[in-house]
Protein backbone atom coordinates (compact mmCIF):
# COMPACT_ATOMS: atom_id res chain seq x y z
CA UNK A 1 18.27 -16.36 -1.13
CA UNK A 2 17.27 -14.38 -4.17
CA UNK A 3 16.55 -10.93 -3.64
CA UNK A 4 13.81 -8.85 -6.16
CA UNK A 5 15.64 -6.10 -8.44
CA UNK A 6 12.90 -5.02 -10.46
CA UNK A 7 10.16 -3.68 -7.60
CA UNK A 8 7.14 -1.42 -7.96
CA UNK A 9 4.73 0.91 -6.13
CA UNK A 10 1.31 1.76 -6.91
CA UNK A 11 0.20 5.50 -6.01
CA UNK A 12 -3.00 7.17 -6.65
CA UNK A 13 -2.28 9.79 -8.84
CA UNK A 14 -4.91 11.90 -7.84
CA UNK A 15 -4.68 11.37 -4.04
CA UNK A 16 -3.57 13.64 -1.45
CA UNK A 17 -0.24 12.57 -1.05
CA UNK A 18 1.30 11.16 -4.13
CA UNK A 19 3.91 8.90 -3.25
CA UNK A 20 5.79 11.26 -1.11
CA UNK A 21 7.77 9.88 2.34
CA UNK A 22 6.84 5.95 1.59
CA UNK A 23 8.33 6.79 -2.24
CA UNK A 24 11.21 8.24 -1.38
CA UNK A 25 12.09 5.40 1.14
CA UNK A 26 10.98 2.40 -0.88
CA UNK A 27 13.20 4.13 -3.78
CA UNK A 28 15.79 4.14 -0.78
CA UNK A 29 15.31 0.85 -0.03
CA UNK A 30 15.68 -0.58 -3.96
CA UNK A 31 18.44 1.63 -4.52
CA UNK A 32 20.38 0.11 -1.11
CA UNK A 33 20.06 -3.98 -2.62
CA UNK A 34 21.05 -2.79 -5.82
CA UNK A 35 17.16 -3.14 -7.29
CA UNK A 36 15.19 -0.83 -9.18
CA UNK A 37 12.36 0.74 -8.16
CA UNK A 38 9.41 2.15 -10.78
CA UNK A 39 6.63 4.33 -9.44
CA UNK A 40 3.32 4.13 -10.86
CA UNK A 41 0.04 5.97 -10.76
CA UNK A 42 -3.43 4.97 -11.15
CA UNK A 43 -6.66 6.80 -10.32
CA UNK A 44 -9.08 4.51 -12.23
CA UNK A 45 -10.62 0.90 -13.16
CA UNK A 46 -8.72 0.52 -16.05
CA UNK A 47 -5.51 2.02 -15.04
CA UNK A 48 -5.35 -0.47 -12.70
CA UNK A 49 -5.74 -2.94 -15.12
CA UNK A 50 -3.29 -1.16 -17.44
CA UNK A 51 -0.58 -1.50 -14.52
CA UNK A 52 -0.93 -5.19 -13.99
CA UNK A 53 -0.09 -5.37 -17.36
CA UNK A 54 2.86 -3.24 -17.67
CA UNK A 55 4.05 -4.73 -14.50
CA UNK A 56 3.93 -8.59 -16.31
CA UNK A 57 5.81 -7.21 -19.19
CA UNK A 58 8.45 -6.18 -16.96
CA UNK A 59 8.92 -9.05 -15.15
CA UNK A 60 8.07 -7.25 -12.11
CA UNK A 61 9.38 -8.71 -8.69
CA UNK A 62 7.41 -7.32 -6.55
CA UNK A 63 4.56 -5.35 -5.99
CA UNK A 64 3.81 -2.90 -3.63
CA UNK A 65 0.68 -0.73 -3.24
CA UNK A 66 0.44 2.52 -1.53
CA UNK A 67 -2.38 3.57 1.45
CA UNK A 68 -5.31 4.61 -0.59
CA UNK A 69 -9.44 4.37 -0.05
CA UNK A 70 -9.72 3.94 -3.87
CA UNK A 71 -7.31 1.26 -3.48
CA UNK A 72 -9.16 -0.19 -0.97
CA UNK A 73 -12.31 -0.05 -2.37
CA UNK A 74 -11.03 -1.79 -5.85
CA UNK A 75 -9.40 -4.95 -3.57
CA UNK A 76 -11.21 -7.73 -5.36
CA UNK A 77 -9.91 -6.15 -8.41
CA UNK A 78 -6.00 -6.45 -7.05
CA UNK A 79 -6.42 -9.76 -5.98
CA UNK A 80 -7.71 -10.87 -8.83
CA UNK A 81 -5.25 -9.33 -11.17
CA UNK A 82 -2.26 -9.98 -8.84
CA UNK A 83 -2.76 -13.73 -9.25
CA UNK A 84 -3.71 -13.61 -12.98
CA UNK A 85 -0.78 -12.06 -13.64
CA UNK A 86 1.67 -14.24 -11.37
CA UNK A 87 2.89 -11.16 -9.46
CA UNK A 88 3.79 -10.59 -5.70
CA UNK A 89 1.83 -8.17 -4.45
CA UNK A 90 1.93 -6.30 -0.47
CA UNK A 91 -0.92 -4.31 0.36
CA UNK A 92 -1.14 -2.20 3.75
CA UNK A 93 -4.01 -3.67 4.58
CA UNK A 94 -5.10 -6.86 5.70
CA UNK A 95 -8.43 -6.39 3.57
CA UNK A 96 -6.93 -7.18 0.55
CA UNK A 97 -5.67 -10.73 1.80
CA UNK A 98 -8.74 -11.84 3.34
CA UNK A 99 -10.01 -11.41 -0.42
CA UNK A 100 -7.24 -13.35 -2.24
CA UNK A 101 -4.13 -10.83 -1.88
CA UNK A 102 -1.22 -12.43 -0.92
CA UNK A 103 0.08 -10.72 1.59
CA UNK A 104 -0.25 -7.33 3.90
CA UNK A 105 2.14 -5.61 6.23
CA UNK A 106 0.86 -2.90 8.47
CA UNK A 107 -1.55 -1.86 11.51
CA UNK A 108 -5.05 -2.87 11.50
CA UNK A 109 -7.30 -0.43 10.77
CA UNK A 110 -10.16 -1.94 12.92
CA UNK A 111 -7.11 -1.35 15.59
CA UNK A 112 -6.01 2.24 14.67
CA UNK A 113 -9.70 3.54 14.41
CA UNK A 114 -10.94 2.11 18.05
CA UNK A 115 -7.41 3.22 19.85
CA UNK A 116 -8.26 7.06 18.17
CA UNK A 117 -11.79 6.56 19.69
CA UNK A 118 -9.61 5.62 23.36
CA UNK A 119 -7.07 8.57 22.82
CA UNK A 120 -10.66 10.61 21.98
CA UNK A 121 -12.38 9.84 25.13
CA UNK A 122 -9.44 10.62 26.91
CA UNK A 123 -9.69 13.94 25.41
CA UNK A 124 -12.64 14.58 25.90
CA UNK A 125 -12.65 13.74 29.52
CA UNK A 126 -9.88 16.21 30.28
CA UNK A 127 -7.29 13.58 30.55
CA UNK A 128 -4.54 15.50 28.01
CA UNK A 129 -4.33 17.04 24.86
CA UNK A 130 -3.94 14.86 21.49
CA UNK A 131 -0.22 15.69 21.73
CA UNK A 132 0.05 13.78 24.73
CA UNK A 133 -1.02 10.90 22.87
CA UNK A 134 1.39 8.36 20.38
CA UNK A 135 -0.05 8.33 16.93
């Protein structure tokens, strides 16, 4: 079994939380099978395309990308560049697969938004407060 040493993870460097808790424990995780880990940022179109690039000269591993909406939105874009470039990319979401990605790991958001809309209702109905409720 070959294991990836040269890894990398995609934050938005504009979003809310830049890397934070999932960067610290993917650097964790590198560090731990001897890999490295490089953070990257992107907040635009061609940053994106700027990173795929980088990450080919590299000889980048794997390729992880970070929980974003931009991210989201710019998919096609990820797929597309993903398997120009010949690089294995995980998304969090399984939107990026059904468009060509390779592969996601994560909850479904279809699933995370309707069980808020349960915990909601039973809110709202007097049922507890949202602390008596898993995330």
């Amino acid at each position: 079994m070959t294991t990836a040493v040269r890894c990398a993870l995609l934050v938005n460097s504009t979003g809310l939380v830049i890397g934070g808790p999932l960067e610290k424990e993917m650097q964790s995780v590198a560090g731990g099978l001897g890999g490295q880990m490089d953070v990257l940022g992107a907040s635009t179109i061609g940053e994106i395309d700027n990173v795929f690039l980088s990450l080919s000269q590299k000889r980048t591993e794997a390729f992880f990308v970070a929980p974003g909406t931009f991210f989201t939105n710019r998919r096609v874009q990820f797929a597309t560049l993903a398997t120009r470039y010949a690089i294995p990319t995980i998304y969090y979401t399984r939107d990026f697969v059904e468009v060509g990605g390779l592969m996601s790991y994560g909850a479904s958001e279809t699933g995370i938004h309707r069980q808020m809309g349960l915990y909601a209702g039973r809110v709202l109905k007097g049922e507890g407060t949202e602390g008596d409720f898993p995330l």
